[in-house]
Protein backbone atom coordinates (compact mmCIF):
# COMPACT_ATOMS: atom_id res chain seq x y z
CA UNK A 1 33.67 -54.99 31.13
CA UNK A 2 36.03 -53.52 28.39
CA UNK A 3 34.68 -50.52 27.10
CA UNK A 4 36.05 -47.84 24.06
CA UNK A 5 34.56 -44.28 24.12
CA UNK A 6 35.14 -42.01 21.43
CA UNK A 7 34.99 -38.32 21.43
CA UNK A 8 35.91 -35.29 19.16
CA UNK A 9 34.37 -35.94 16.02
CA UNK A 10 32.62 -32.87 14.09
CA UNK A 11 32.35 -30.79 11.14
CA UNK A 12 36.03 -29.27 9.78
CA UNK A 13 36.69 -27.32 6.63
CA UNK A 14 39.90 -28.50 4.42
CA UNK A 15 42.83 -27.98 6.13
CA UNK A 16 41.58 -27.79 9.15
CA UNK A 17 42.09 -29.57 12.58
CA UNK A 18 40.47 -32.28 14.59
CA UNK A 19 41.36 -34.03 17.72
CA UNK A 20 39.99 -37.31 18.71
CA UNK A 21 39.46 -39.21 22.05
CA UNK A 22 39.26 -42.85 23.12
CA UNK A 23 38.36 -43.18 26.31
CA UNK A 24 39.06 -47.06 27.56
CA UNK A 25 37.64 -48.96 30.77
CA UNK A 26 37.61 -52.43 32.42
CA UNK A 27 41.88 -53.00 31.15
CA UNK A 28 45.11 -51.12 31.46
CA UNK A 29 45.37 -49.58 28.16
CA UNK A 30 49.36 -50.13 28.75
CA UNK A 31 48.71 -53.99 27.74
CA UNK A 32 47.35 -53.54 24.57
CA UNK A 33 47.23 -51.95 21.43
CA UNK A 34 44.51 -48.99 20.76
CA UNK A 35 44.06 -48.04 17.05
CA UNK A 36 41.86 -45.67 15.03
CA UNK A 37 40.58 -47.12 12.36
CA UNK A 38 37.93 -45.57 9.47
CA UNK A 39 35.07 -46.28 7.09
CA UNK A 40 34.04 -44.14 4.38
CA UNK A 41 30.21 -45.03 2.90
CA UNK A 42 31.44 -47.28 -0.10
CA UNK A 43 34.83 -47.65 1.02
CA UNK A 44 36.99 -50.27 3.09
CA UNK A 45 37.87 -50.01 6.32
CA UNK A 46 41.14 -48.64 6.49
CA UNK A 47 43.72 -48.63 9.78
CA UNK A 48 44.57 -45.52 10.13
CA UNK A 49 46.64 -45.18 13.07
CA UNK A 50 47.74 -47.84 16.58
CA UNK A 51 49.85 -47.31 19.14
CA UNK A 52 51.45 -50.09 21.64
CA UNK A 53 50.72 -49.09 25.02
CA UNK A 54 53.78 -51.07 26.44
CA UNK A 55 56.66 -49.37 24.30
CA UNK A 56 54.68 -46.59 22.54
CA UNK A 57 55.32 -47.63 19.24
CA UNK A 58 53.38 -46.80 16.45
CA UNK A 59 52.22 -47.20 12.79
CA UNK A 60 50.39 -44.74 10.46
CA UNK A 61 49.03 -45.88 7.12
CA UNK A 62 49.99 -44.00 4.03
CA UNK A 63 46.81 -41.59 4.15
CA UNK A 64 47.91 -40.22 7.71
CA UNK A 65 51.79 -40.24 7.45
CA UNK A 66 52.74 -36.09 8.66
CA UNK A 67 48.80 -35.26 9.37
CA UNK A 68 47.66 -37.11 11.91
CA UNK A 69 49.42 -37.99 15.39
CA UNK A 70 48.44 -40.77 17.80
CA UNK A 71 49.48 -40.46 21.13
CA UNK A 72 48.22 -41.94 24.09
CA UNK A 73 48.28 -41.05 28.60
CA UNK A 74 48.20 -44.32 30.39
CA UNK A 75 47.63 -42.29 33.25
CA UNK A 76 44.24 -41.31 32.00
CA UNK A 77 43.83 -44.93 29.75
CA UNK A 78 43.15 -42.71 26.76
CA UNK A 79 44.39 -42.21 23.44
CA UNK A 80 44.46 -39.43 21.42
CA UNK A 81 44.28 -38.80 17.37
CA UNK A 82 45.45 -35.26 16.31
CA UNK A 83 44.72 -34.77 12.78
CA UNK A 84 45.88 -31.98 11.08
CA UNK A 85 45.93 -30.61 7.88
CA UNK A 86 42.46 -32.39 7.14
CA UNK A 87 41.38 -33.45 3.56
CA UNK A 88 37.99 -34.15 1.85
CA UNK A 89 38.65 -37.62 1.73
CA UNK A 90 39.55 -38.07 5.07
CA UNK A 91 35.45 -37.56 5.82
CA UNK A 92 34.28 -41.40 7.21
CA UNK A 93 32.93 -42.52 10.74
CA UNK A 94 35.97 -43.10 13.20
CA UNK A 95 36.47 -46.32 15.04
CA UNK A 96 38.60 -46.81 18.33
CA UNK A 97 39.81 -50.38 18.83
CA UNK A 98 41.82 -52.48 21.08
CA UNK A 99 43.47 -56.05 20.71
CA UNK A 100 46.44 -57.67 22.95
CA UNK A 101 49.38 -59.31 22.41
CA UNK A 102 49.92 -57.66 18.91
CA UNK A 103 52.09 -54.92 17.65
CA UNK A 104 50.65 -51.84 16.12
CA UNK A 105 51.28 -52.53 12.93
CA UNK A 106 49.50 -55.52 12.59
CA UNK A 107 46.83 -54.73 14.41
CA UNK A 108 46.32 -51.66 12.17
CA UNK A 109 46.99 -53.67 9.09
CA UNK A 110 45.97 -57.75 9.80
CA UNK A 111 44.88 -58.60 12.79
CA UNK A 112 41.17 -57.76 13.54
CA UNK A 113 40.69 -56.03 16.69
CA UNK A 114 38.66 -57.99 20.01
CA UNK A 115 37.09 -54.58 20.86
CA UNK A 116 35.56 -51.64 19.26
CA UNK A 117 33.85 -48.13 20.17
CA UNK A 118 30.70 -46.58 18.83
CA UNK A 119 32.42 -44.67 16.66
CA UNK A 120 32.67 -40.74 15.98
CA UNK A 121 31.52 -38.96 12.51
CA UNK A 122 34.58 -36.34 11.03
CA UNK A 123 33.23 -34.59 7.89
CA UNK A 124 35.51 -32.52 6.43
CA UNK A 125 33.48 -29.82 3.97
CA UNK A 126 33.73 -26.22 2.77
């Protein structure tokens, strides 16, 4: 059975740092495409990050563009979400997800994902 795990959420002032974990069992992470995505209460859910496990590619929406870093070991099926540089409005629950046969970009921006975590909380507050 396909499973997401995330890890790393917390509490972060402004500017701080944060590094997330998605954890993935029951498929070869290198076959598909594992994104962070986010919900702020209120707000949209936004893609905020995916990376293709078969090339490494990636895409970062606007919001995360020289913050935040995706990266992934296929060794360890896990992918990771450095974010840097952390902003008030960056605060929201923190969604891994996984779809095949899709490039990151549209999975991050179109294409719904076929599996999801539980989700992680990042506040960022002084």
């Amino acid at each position: 059975q396909l499973q997401l795990v995330e890890s790393g959420g917390g509490l972060v002032q402004p500017g701080g740092s944060l590094r997330l974990s998605c954890g993935a069992s029951g498929f070869t992470s290198d076959s598909y495409v594992i994104g962070w995505f986010r919900q702020a209460p209120g707000k949209e859910r936004e893609g905020v990050s995916c990376i293709r496990g078969r090339d490494g590619s990636t895409y970062y929406a606007n919001s995360a563009k020289g913050r935040f870093t995706i990266s992934r070991d296929n060794t360890k099926n896990t992918v990771y979400l450095q974010m840097n540089s952390l902003k008030l409005e960056d605060t929201a629950v923190y969604y891994c997800a996984a779809r095949r046969l899709v490039t990151a970009q549209l999975m991050c921006t179109s294409l719904p994902p076929d599996f999801w975590g539980q989700g992680t909380q990042v506040t960022v507050s002084s």
